[in-house]
Protein backbone atom coordinates (compact mmCIF):
# COMPACT_ATOMS: atom_id res chain seq x y z
CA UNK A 1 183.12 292.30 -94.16
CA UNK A 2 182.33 294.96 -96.06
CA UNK A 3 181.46 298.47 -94.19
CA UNK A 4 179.50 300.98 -95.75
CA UNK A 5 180.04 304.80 -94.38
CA UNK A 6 177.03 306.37 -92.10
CA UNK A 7 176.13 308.41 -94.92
CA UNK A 8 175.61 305.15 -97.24
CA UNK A 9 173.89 303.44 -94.86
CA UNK A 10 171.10 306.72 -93.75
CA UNK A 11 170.31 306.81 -97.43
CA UNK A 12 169.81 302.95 -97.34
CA UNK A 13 167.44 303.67 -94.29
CA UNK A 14 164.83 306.20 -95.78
CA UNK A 15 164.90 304.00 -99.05
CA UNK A 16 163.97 301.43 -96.71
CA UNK A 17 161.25 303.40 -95.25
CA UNK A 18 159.66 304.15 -98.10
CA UNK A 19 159.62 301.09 -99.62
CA UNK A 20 157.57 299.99 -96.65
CA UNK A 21 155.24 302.52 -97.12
CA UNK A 22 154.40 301.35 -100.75
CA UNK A 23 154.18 298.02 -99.77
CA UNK A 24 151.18 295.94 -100.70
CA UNK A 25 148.89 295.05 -97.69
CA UNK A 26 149.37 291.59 -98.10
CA UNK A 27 153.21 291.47 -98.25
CA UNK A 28 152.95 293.83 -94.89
CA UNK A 29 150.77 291.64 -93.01
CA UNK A 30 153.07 287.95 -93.88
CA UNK A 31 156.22 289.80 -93.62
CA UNK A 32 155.40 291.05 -90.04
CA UNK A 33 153.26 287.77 -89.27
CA UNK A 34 156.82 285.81 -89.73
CA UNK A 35 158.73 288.52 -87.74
CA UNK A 36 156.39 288.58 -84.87
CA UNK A 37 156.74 284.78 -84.81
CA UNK A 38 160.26 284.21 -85.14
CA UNK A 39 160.77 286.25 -82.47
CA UNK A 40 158.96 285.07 -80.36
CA UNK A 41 160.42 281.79 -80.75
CA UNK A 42 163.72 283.26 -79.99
CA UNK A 43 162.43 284.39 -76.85
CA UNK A 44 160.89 281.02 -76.00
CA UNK A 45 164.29 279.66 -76.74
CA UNK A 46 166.16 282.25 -74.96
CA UNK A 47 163.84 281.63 -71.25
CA UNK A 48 164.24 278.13 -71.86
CA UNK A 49 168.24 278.27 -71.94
CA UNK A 50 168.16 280.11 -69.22
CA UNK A 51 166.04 278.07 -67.08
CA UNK A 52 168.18 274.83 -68.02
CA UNK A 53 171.71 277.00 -67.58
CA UNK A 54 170.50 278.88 -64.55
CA UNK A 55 172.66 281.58 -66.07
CA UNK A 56 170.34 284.62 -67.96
CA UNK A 57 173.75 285.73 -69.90
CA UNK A 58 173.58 282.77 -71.47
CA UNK A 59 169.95 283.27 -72.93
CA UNK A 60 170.60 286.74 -73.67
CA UNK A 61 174.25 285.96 -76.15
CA UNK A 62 171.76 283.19 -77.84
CA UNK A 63 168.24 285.18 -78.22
CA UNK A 64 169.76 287.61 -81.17
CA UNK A 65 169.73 284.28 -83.29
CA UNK A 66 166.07 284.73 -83.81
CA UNK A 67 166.22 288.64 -85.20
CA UNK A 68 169.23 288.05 -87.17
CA UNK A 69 167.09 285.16 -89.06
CA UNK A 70 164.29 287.66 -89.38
CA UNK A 71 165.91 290.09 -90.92
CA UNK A 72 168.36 288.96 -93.12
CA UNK A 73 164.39 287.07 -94.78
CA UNK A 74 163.41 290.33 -94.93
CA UNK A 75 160.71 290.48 -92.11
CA UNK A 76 159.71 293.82 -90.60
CA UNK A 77 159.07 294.37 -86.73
CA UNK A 78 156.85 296.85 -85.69
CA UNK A 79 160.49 298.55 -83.82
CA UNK A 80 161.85 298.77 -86.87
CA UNK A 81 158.84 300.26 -89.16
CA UNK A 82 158.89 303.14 -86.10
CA UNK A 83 162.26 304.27 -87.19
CA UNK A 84 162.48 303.29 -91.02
CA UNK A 85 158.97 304.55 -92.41
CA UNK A 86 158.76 308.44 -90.87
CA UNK A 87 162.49 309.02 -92.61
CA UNK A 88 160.89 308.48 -96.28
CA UNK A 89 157.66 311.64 -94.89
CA UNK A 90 160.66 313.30 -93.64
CA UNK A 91 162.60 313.57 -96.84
CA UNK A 92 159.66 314.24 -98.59
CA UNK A 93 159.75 311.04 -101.27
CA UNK A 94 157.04 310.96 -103.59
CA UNK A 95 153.88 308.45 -102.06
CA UNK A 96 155.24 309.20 -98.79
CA UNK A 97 152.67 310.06 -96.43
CA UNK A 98 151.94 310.62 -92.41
CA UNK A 99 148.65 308.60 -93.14
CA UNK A 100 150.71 305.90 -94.61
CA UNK A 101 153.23 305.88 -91.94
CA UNK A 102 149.96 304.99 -89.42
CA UNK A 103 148.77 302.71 -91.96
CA UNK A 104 152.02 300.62 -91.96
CA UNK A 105 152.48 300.77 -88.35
CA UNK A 106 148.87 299.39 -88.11
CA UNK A 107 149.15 296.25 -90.22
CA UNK A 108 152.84 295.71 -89.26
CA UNK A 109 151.44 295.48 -85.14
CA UNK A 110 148.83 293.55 -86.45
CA UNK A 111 150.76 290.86 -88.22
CA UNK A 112 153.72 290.70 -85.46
CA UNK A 113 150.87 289.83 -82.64
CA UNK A 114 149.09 287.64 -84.66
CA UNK A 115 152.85 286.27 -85.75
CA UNK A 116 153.51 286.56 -81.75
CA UNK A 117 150.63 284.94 -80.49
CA UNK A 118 150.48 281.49 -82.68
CA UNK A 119 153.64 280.85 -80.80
CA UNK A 120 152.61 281.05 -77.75
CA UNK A 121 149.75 278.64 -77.97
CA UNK A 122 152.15 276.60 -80.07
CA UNK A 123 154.94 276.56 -77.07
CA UNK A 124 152.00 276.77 -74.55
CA UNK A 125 150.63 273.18 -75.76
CA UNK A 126 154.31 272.15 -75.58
CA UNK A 127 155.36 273.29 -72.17
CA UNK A 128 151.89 271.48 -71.14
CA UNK A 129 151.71 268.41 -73.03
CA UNK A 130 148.79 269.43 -74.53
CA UNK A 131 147.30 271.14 -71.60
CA UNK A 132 146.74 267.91 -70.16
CA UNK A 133 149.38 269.05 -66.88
CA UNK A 134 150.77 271.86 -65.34
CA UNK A 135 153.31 273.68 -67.09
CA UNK A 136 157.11 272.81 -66.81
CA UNK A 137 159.87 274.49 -65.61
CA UNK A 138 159.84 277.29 -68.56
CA UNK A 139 156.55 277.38 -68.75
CA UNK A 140 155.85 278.84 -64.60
CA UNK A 141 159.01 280.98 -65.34
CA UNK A 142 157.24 282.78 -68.32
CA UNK A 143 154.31 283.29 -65.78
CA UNK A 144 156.25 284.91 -63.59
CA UNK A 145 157.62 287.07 -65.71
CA UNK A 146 154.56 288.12 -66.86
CA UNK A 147 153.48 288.94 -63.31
CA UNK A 148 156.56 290.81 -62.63
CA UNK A 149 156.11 293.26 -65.37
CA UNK A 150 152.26 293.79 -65.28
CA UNK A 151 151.51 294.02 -61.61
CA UNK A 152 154.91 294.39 -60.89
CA UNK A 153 155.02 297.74 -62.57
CA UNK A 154 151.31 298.47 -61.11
CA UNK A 155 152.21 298.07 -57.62
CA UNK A 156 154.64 301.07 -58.07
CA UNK A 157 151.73 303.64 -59.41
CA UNK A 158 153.08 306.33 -61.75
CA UNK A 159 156.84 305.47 -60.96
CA UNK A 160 156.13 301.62 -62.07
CA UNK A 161 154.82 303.18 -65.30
CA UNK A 162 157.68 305.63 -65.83
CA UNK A 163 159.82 303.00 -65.51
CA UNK A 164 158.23 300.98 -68.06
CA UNK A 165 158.22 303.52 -70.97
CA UNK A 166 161.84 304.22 -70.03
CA UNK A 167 162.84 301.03 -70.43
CA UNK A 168 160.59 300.85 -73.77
CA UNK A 169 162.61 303.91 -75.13
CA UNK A 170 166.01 301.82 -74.02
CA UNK A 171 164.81 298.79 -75.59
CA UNK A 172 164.33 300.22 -79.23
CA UNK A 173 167.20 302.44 -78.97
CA UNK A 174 169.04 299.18 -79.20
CA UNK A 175 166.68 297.46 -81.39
CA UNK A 176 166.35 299.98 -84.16
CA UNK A 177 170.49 300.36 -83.71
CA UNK A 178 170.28 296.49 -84.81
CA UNK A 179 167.93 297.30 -87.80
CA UNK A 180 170.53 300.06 -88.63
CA UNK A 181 173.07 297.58 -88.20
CA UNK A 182 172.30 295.56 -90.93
CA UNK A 183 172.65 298.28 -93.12
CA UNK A 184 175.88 298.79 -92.18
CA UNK A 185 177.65 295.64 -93.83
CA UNK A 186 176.76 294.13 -97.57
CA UNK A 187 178.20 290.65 -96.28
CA UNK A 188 175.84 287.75 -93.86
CA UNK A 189 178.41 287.59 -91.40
CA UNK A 190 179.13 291.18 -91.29
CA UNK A 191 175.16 291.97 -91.04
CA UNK A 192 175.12 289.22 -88.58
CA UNK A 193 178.12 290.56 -85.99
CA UNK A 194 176.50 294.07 -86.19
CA UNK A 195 172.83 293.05 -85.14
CA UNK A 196 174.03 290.86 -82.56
CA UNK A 197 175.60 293.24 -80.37
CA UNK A 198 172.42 295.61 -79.71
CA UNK A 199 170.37 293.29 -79.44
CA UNK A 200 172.41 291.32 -76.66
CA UNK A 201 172.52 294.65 -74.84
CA UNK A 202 169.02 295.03 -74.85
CA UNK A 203 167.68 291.57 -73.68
CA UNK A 204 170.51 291.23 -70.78
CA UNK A 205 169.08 294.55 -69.70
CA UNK A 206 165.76 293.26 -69.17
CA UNK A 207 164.01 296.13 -71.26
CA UNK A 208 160.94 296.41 -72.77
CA UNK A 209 160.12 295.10 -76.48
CA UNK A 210 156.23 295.43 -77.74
CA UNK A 211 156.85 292.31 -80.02
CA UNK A 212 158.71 290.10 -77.58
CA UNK A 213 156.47 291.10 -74.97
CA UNK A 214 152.90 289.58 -77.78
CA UNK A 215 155.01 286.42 -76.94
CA UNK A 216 155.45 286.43 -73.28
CA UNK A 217 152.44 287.67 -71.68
CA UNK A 218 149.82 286.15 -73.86
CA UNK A 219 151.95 282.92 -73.29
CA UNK A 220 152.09 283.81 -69.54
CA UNK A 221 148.10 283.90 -69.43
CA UNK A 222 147.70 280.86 -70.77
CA UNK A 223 150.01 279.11 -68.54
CA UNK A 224 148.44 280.22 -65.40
CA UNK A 225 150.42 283.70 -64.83
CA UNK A 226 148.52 285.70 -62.00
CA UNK A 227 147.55 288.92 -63.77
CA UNK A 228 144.83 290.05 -66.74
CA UNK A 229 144.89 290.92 -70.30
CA UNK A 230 143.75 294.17 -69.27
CA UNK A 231 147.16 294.33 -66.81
CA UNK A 232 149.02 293.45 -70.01
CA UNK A 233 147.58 295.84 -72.08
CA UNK A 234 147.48 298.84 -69.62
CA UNK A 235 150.59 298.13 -67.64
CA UNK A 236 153.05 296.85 -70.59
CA UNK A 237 151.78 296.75 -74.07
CA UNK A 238 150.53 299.78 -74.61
CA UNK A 239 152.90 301.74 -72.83
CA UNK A 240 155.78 299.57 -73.93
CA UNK A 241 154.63 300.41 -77.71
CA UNK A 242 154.78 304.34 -77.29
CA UNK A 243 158.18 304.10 -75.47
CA UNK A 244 159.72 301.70 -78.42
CA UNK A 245 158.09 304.26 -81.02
CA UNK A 246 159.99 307.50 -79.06
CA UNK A 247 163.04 305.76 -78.72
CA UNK A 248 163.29 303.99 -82.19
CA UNK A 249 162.62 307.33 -83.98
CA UNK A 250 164.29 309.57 -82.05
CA UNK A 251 167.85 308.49 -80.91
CA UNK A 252 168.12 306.23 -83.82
CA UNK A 253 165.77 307.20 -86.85
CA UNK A 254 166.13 311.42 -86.73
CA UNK A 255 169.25 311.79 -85.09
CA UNK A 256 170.92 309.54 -87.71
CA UNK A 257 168.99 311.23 -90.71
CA UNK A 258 169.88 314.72 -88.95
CA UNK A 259 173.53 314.75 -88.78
CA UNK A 260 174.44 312.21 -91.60
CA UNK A 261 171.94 312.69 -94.22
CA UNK A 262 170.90 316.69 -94.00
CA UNK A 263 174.31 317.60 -92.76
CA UNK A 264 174.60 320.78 -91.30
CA UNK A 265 176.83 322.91 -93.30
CA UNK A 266 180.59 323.03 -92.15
CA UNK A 267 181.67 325.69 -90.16
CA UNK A 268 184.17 328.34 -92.05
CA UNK A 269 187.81 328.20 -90.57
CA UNK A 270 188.34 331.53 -88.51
């Protein structure tokens, strides 16, 4: 399992952002239409082992399966583009601009909820038999889920929503520390071990992740969840997506690229 040094692996992440940036529009859009749906069947798997365990640990040490797969294809999550692509503006490589940054984090949120949101009707027909019956055991937990953090959050007022980006900014701390990870190793298994271990942290914790989330609450609509698309946008998505962007680029993306890649000089001995 080879390990690369944090200063290897930084320089690995704003190559990796700017390659995104100069990506064509149609290798943006299938890249993070595949992401957004392979991770959303990880978290249809993951609610489903839980439900037929009883035991959420359980779906939490299986659901990193699903980003593992996506990233050692080469898919990009919207988490990941928030940390990667600013590095390449930040170190000022050629083609490397703010516009471009919003440009990829357009098309990369609008491939992972179209990516998202075919599996949900896909796994919505399945926990329903077609809609032809009410959905099964996974199906009403998903509901409830999305109830829980939509009008769950709402019933708290400005707290609820504090809480929510909060948990956004934990969730992509981890996330992006998974993207990170899989710099960190030039083997599978070694990529593999280091990805897992955020990612477990972050789904056991119950926090918030934009792309996970175009899986669950469209999916919870369908299957008869009591709350709106306008109390998933306003009281999770949205706010979810700002708290994964300030955590992801912050206490993974800068700090990294801060003290590893512009090192501060070293102090002179006294």
């Amino acid at each position: 399992m080879a390990y690369l040094a944090p200063a290897e692996f930084v320089t690995k992440m704003v190559d990796a952002g700017e390659s995104k940036l100069l990506m064509s529009t149609r290798d943006t859009l299938i890249r993070a239409y595949m992401a957004g749906a392979i991770l959303a069947l990880a978290a249809a798997f993951a609610v489903t082992v839980s439900v037929n365990t009883g035991n959420p640990l359980i779906g939490a040490l299986l659901f990193p399966v699903g980003f593992c797969m996506l990233y050692l294809l080469g898919f990009d999550l919207l988490t990941g583009v928030f940390t990667l692509a600013p590095l390449a503006v930040m170190d000022k490589r050629a083609g490397a601009t703010w516009g471009g940054v919003m440009r990829n984090w357009r098309l990369v949120f609008t491939g992972n909820f179209a990516g998202a949101l075919t599996v949900a009707v896909f796994m919505a027909i399945i926990f329903t038999s077609g809609f032809t019956e009410a959905p099964n055991a996974v199906g009403v937990k998903i509901g409830h889920i999305g109830e829980g953090r939509t009008v769950g959050y709402a019933a708290h007022g400005a707290a609820g929503m504090l809480t929510l980006f909060i948990r956004a900014v934990m969730c992509n701390w981890m996330v992006s520390t998974g993207v990170v990870a899989a710099m960190m190793s030039t083997s599978v298994s070694g990529k593999v071990i280091a990805m897992w271990m955020p990612i477990l942290v972050f789904f056991y914790m119950g926090f918030e992740h934009s792309i996970v989330n175009m899986y669950l609450f469209p999916s919870g609509l369908m299957l008869g969840g009591n709350f709106t698309f306008m109390d998933y946008m306003i009281w999770n998505e949205i706010p979810t997506v700002l708290g994964n962007l300030v955590g992801g680029l912050t206490f993974v993306g800068a700090t990294l690229y801060s003290t590893h890649y512009k090192t501060a000089p070293k102090r002179r001995a006294a």
